[in-house]
N, C-alpha and C. Protein backbone atom coordinates (compact mmCIF):
# COMPACT_ATOMS: atom_id res chain seq x y z
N UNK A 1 -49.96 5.12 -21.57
CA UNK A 1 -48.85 5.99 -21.23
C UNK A 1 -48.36 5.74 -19.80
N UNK A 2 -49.39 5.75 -18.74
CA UNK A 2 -49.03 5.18 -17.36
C UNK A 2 -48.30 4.09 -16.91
N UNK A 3 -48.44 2.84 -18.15
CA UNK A 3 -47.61 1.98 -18.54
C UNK A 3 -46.21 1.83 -18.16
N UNK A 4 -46.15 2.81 -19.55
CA UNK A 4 -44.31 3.31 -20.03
C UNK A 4 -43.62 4.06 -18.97
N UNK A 5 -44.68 4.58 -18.10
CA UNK A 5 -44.06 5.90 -17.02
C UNK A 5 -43.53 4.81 -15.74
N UNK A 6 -44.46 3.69 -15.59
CA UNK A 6 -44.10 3.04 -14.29
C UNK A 6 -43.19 1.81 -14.63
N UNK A 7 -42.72 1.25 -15.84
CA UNK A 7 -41.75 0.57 -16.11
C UNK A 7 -40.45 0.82 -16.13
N UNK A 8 -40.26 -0.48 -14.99
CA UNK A 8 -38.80 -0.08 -14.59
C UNK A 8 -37.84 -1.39 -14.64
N UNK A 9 -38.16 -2.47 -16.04
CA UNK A 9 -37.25 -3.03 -16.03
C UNK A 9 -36.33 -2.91 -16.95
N UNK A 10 -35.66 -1.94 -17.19
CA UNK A 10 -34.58 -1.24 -17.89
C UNK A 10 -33.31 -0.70 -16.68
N UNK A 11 -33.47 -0.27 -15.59
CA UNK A 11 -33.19 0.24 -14.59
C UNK A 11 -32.47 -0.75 -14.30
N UNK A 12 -32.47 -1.81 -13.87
CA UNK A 12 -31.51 -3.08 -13.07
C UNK A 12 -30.10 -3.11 -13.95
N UNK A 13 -30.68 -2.71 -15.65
CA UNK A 13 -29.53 -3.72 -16.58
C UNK A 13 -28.91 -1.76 -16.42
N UNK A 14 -29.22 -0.87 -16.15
CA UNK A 14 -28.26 0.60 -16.20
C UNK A 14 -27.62 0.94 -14.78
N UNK A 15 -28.22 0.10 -13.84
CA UNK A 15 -27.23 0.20 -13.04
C UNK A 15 -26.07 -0.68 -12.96
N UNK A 16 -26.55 -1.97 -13.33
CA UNK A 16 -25.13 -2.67 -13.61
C UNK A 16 -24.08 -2.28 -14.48
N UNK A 17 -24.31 -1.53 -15.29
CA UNK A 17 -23.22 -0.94 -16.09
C UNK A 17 -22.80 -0.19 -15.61
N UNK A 18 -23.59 0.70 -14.67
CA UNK A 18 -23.12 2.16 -14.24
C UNK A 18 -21.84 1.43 -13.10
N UNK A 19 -22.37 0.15 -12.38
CA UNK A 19 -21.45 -0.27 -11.37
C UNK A 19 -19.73 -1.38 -12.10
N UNK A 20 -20.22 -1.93 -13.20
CA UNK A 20 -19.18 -2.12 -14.20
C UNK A 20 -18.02 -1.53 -14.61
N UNK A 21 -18.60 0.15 -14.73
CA UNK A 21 -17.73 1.29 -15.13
C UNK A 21 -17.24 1.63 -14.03
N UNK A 22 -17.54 1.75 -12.89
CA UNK A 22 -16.83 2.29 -11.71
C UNK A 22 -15.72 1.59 -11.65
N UNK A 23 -16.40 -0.04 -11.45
CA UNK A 23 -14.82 -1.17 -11.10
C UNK A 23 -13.72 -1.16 -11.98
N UNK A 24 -14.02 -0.81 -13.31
CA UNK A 24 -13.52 -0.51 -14.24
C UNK A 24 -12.21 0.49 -13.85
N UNK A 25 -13.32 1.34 -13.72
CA UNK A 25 -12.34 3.05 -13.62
C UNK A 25 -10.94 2.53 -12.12
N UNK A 26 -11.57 2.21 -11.21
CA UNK A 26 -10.86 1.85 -10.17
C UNK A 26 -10.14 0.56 -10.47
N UNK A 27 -10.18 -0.10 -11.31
CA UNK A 27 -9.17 -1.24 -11.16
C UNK A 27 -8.05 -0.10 -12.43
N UNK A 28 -8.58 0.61 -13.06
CA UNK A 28 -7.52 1.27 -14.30
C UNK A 28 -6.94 1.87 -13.67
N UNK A 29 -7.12 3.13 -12.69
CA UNK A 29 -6.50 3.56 -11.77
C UNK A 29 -5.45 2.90 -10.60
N UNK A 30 -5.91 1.67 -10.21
CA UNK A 30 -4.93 0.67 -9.66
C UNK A 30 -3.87 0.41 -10.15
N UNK A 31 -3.92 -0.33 -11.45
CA UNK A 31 -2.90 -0.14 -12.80
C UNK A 31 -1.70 0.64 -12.95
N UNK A 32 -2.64 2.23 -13.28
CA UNK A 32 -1.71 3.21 -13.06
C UNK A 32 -0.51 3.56 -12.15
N UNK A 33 -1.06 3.61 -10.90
CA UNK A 33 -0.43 3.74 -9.56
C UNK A 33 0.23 2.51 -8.64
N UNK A 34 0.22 1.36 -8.96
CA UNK A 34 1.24 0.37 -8.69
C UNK A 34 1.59 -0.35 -10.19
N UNK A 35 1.05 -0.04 -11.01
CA UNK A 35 1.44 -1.06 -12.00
C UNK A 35 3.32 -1.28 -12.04
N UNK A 36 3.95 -0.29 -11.94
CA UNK A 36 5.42 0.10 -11.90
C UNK A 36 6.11 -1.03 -11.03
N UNK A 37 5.50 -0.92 -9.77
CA UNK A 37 6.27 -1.40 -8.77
C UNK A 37 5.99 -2.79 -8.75
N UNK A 38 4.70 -3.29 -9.22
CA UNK A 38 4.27 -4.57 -9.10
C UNK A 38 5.66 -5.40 -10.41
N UNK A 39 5.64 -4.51 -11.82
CA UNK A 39 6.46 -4.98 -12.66
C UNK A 39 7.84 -4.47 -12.37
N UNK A 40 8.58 -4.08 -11.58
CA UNK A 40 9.64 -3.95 -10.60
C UNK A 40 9.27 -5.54 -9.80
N UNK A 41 9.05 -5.77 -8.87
CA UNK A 41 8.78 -6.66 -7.75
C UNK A 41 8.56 -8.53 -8.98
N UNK A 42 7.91 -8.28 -9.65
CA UNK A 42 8.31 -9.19 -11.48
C UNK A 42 9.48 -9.48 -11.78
N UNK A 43 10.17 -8.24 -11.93
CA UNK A 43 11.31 -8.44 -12.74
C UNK A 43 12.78 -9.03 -11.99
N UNK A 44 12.32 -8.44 -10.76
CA UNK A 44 13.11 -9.11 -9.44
C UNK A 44 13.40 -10.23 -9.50
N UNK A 45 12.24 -10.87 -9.01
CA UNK A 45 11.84 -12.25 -9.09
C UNK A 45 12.58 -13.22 -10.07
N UNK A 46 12.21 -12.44 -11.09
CA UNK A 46 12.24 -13.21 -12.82
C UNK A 46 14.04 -13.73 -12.62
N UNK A 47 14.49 -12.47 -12.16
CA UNK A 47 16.23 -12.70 -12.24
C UNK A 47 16.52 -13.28 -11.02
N UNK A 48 15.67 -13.68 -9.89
CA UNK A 48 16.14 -14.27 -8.71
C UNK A 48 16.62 -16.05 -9.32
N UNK A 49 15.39 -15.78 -9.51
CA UNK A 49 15.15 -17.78 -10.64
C UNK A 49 16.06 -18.05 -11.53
N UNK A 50 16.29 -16.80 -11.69
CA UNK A 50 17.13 -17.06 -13.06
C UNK A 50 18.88 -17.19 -12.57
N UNK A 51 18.88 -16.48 -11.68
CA UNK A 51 20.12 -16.71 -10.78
C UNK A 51 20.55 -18.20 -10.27
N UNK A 52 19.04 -18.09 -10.05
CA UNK A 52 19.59 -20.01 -9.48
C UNK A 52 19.17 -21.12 -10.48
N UNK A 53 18.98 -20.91 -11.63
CA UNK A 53 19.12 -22.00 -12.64
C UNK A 53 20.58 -21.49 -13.56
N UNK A 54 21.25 -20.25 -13.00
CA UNK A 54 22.78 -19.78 -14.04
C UNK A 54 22.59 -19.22 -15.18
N UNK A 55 21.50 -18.64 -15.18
CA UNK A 55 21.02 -17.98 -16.41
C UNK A 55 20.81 -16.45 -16.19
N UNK A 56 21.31 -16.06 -15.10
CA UNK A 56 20.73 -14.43 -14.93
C UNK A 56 21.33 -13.61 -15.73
N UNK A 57 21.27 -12.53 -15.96
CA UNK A 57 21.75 -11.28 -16.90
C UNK A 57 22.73 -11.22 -16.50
């Protein structure tokens, strides 16, 4: 039983997940809150190029 109580290689592989889910949560949240402007600042672009090959909207 003293065994099972002092084994702790399960612990390494639950914190990496636990730290997985954070980056997770914070890159989804990133997403959220510039995703707009980043695909604004895209779409810009997209028609700048497109301006100078005579193809813009």
């Amino acid at each position: 039983m003293q065994r099972l109580i002092k084994d702790r290689r399960g612990a390494n592989l639950v914190e990496y997940i636990i730290l997985v889910g954070v980056i997770a949560l914070i890159a989804i949240a990133g997403f959220k809150m510039f995703g707009g402007k980043v695909r604004e600042k895209v779409d810009q672009q997209a028609g700048s190029v497109g301006g100078i090959n005579g193809t813009a909207k």
